[in-house]
Structure formats: C-alpha cells, structure tokens
C-alpha atoms as a PDB file:
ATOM      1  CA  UNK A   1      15.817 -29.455   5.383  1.00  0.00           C
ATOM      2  CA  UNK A   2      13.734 -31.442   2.955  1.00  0.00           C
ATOM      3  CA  UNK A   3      11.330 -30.242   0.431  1.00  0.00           C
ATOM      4  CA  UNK A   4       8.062 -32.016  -0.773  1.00  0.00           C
ATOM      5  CA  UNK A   5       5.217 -31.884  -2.620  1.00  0.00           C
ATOM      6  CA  UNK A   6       2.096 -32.425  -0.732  1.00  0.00           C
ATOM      7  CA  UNK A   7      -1.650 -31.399  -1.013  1.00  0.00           C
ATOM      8  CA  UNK A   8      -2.662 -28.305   0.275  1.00  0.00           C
ATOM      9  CA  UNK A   9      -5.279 -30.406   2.320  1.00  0.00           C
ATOM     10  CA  UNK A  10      -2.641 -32.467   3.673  1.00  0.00           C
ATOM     11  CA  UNK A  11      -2.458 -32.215   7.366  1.00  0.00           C
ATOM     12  CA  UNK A  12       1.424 -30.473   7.877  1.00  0.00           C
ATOM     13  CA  UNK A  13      -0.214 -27.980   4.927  1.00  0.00           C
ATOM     14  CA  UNK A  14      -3.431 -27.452   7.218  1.00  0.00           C
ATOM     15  CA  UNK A  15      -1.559 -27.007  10.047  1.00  0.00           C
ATOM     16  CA  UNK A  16       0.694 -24.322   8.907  1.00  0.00           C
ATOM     17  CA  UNK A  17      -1.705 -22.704   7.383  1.00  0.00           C
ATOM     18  CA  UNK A  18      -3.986 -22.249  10.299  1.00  0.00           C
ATOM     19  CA  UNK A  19      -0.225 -20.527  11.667  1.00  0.00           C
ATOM     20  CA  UNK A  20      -0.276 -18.586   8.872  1.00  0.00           C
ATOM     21  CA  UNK A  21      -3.634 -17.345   9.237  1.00  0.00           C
ATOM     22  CA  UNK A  22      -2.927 -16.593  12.721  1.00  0.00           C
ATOM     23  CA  UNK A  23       0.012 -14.432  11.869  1.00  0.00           C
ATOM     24  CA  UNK A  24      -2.023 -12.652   9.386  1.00  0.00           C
ATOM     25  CA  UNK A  25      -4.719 -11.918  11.966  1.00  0.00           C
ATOM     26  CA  UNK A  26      -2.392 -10.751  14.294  1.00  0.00           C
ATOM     27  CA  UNK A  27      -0.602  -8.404  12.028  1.00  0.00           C
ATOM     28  CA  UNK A  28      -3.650  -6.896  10.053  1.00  0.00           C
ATOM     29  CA  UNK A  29      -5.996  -7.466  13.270  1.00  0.00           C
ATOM     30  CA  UNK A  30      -8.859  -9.504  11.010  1.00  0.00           C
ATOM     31  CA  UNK A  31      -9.696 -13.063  10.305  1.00  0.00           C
ATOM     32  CA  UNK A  32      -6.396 -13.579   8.394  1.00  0.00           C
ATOM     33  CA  UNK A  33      -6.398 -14.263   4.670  1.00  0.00           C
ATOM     34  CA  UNK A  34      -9.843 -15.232   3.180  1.00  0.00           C
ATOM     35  CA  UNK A  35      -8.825 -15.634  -0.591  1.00  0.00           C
ATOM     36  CA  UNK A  36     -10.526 -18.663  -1.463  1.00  0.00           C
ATOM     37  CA  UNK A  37      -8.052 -21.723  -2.124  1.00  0.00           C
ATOM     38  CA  UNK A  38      -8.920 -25.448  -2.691  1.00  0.00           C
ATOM     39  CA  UNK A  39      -6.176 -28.219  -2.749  1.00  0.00           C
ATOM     40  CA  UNK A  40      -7.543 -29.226  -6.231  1.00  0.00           C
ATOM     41  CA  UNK A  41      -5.959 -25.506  -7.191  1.00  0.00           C
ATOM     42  CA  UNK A  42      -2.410 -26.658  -6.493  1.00  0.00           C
ATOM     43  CA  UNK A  43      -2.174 -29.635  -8.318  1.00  0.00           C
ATOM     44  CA  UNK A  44      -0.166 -30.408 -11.523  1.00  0.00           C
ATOM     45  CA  UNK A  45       0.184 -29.217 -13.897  1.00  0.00           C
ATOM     46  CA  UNK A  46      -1.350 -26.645 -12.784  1.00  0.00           C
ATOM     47  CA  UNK A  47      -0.015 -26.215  -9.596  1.00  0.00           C
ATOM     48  CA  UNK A  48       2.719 -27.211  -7.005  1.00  0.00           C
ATOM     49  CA  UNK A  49       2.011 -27.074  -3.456  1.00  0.00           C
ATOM     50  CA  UNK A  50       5.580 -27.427  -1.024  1.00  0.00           C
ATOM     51  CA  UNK A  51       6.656 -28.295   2.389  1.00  0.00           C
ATOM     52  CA  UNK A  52       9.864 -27.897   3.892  1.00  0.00           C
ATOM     53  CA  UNK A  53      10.323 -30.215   7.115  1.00  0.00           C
ATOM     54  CA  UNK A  54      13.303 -30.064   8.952  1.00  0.00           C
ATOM     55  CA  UNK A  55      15.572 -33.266  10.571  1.00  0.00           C
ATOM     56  CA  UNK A  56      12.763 -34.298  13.243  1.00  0.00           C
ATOM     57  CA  UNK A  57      10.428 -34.902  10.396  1.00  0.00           C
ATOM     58  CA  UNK A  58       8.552 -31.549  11.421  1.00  0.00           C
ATOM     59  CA  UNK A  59       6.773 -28.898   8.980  1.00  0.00           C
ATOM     60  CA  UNK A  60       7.906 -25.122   8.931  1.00  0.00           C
ATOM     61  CA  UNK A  61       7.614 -24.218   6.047  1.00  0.00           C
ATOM     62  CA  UNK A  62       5.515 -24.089   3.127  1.00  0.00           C
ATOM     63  CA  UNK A  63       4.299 -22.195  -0.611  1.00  0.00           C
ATOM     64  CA  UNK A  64       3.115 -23.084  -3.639  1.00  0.00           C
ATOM     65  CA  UNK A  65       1.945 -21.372  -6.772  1.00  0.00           C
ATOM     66  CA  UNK A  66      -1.777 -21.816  -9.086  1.00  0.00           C
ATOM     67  CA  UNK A  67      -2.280 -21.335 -12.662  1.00  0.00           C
ATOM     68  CA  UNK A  68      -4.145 -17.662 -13.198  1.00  0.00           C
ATOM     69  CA  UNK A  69      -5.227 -16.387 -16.691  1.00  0.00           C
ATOM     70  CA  UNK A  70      -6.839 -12.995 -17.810  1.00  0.00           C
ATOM     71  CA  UNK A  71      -9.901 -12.671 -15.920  1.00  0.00           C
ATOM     72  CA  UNK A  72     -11.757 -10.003 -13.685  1.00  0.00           C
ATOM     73  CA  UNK A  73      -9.437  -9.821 -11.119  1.00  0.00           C
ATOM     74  CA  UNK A  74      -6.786  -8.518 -13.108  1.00  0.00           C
ATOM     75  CA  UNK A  75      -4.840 -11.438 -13.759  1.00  0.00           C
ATOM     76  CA  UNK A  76      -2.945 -11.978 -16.999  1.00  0.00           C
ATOM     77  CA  UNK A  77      -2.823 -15.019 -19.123  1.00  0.00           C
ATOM     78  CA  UNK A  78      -0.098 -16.947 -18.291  1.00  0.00           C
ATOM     79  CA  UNK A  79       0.739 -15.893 -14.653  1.00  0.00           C
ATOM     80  CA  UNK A  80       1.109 -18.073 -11.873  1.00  0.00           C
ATOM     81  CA  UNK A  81       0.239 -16.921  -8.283  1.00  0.00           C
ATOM     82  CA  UNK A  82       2.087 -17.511  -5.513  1.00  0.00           C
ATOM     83  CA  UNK A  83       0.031 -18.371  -2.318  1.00  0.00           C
ATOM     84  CA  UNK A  84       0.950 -18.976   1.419  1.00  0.00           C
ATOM     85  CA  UNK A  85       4.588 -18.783   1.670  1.00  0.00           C
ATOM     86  CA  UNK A  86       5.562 -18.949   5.167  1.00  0.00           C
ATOM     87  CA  UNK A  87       8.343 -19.770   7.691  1.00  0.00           C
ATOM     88  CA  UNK A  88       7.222 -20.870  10.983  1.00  0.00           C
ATOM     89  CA  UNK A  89       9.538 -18.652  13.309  1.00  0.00           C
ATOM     90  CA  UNK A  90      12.037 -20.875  14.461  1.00  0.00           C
ATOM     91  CA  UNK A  91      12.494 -21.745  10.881  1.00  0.00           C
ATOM     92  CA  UNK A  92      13.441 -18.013   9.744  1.00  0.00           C
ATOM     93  CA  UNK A  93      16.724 -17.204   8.799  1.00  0.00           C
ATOM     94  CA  UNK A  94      17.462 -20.334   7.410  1.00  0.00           C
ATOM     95  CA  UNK A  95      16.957 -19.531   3.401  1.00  0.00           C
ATOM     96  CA  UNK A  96      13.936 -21.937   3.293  1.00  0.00           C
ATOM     97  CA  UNK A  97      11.458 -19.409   1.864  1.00  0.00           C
ATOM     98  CA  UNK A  98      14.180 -18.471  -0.860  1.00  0.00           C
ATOM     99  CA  UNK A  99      14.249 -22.555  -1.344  1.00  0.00           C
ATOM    100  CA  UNK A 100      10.407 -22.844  -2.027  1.00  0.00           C
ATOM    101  CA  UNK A 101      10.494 -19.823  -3.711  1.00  0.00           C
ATOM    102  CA  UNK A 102      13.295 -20.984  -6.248  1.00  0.00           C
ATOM    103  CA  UNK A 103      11.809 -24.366  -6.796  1.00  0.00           C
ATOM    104  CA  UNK A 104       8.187 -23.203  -7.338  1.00  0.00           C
ATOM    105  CA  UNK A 105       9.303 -20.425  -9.870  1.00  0.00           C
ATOM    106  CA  UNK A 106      11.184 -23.835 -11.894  1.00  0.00           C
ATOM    107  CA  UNK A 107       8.592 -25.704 -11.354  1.00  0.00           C
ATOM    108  CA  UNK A 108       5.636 -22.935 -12.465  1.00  0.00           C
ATOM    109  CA  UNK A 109       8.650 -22.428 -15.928  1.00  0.00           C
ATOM    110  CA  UNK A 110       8.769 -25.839 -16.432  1.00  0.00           C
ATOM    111  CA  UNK A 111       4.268 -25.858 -16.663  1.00  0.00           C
ATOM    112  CA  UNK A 112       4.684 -23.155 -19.025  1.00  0.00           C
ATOM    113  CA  UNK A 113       3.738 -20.318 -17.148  1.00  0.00           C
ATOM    114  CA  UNK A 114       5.461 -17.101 -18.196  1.00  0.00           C
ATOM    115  CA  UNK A 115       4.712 -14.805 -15.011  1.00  0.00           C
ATOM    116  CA  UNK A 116       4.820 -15.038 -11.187  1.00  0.00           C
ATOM    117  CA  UNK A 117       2.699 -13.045  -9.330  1.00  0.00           C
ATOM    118  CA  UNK A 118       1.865 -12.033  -5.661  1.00  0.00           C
ATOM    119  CA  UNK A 119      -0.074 -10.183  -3.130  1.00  0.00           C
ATOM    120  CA  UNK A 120       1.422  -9.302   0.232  1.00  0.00           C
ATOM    121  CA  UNK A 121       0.394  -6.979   2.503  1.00  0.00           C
ATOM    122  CA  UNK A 122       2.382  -4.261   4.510  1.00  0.00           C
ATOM    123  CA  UNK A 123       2.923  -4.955   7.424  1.00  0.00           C
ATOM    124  CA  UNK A 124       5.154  -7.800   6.205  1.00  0.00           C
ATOM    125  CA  UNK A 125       8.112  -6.214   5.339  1.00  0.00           C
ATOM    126  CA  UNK A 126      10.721  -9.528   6.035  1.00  0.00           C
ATOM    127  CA  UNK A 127       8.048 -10.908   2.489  1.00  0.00           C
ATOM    128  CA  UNK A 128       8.465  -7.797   0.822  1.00  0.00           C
ATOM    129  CA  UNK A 129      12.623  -7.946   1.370  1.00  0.00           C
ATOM    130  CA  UNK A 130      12.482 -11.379   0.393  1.00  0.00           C
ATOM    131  CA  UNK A 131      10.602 -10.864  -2.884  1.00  0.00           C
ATOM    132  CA  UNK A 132      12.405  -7.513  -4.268  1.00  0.00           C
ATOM    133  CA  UNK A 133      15.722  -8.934  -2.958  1.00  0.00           C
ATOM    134  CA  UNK A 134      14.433 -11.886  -5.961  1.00  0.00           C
ATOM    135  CA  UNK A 135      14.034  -9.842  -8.336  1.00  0.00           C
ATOM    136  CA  UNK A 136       9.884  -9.060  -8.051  1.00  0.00           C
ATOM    137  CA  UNK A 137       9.035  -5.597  -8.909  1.00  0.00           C
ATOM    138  CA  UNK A 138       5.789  -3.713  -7.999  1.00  0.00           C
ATOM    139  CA  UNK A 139       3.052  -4.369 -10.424  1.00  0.00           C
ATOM    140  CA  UNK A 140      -0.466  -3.481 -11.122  1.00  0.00           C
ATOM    141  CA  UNK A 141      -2.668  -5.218  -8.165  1.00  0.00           C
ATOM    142  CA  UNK A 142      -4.419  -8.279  -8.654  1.00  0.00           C
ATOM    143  CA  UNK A 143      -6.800 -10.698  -6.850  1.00  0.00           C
ATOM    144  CA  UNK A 144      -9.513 -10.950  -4.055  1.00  0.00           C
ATOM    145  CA  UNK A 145      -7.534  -8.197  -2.265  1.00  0.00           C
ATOM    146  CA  UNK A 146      -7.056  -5.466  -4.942  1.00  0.00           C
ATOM    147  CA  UNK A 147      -8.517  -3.041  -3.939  1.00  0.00           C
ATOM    148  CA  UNK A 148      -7.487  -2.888  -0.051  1.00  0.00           C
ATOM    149  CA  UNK A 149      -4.856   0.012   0.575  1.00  0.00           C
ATOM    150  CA  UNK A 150      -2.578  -2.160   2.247  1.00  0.00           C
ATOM    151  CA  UNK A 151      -2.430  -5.092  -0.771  1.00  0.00           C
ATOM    152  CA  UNK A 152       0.597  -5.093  -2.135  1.00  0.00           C
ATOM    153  CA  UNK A 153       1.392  -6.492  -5.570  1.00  0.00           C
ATOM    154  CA  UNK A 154       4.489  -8.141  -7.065  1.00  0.00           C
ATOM    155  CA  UNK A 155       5.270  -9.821  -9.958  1.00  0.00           C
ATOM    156  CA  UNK A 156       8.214 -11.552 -12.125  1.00  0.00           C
ATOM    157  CA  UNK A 157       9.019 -12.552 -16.255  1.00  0.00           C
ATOM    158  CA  UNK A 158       9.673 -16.286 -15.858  1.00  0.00           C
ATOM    159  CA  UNK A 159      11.193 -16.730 -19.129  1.00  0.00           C
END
C-alpha cells in the first residue's frame, strides 16, 4: 500500500467518501455524516488530507485531520480533528487505518497541534477498537454532533 496526500476534493477522496457516507447511512439509518467539510479545511499547515491505494493503483482508504481552536462547539485551542477515516471493506484487516492514523497524528505534531480529537458514533465499534487500542480516551464531546446520544468523543495529548 501507498500513502498520499491529496485534496479532499480530489476524485479517489470524493469517491470514498460518498462510500463512507453510505456506510454511515446504513448503520445510523440517516443521510450519513453532514458535518460540514471543505477541501480548503485540510490543507497545510493546517491540515493533511490521506489516501491509501493499494498495488492496482486503486483507493481504499482514506483520513485526514483540520486545525480546531476554542470555539462554541467545544473545541480546545490547539486540537486537531480527525475526519473521515475509513477502510473500504476489502481493505480491512490490513493495518491501513492504523497507517493513516499514525502518519496524520506526526504530521498534525509536526503543525504544532497539541491534541487529536474525534467523534464516532456507536454503532462503529471496529473505530472505537481501533482508537482506544491507540491510546484515545473518552473525552468531553465536541462538534456538529455533540449533542446526539450516540456521538461518541475521543481524544489524545500529542506531545
């Protein structure tokens, strides 16, 4: 496997995120995640937007992380979110989202950032595995989905 940096409007990001989105839908029954996101939110150095293709040059997987300070969605200064981490799933298994996941937590270090943060939701329990099993720990929720019952909230000291 092979790891880049793209866009998020690039068209192997589009793509897997519209599988993404499906999954969501399918597991929470609703339109899938509606948190808005905008390419121009992933870019350096504010941002780092990944995809992992594998030896026929195809996508399956992707993540990337955006810089979040204090604000009314219960960020703190300094965090960066992780957003749309996923596996296509003939992908899984593989350690790719523990790749991505290494490389953007370096990479969101390197800009400066001292905290990772995410939301997940429960009924993804192979995300929530991944993300404890890294060393994330529950934290106080966050974001456009904080104050759902089934928003989850992780986060991580990057330094």
């Amino acid at each position: 496997m092979i790891i880049h940096p793209r866009s998020f409007g690039h068209p192997d990001a589009v793509k897997l995120n519209d599988q993404v989105q499906l999954e969501y839908a399918e597991r929470y029954g609703d339109e899938g995640d509606v948190t808005p996101l905008d390419p121009t939110m992933f870019e350096p150095p504010n941002g780092l937007y990944l995809l992992a293709y594998d030896a026929r040059d195809r996508p399956v997987a992707t993540g990337g992380w955006r810089t979040q300070d204090r604000n009314d969605e219960g960020y703190s200064d300094g965090d960066a979110e992780l957003k749309r981490m996923f596996v296509i799933p003939e992908g899984r298994g593989n350690g790719l989202a523990r790749r991505i996941l290494a490389a953007l937590e370096d990479d969101a270090r390197a800009a400066g950032r001292v905290r990772m943060v995410l939301e997940t939701g429960d009924q993804q329990p192979e995300a929530i595995a991944l993300y404890t099993s890294s060393g994330y720990t529950p934290c106080e929720k966050f974001g456009h989905y904080r104050t759902y019952e089934s928003s989850l909230c992780f986060a991580k000291p990057l330094r």
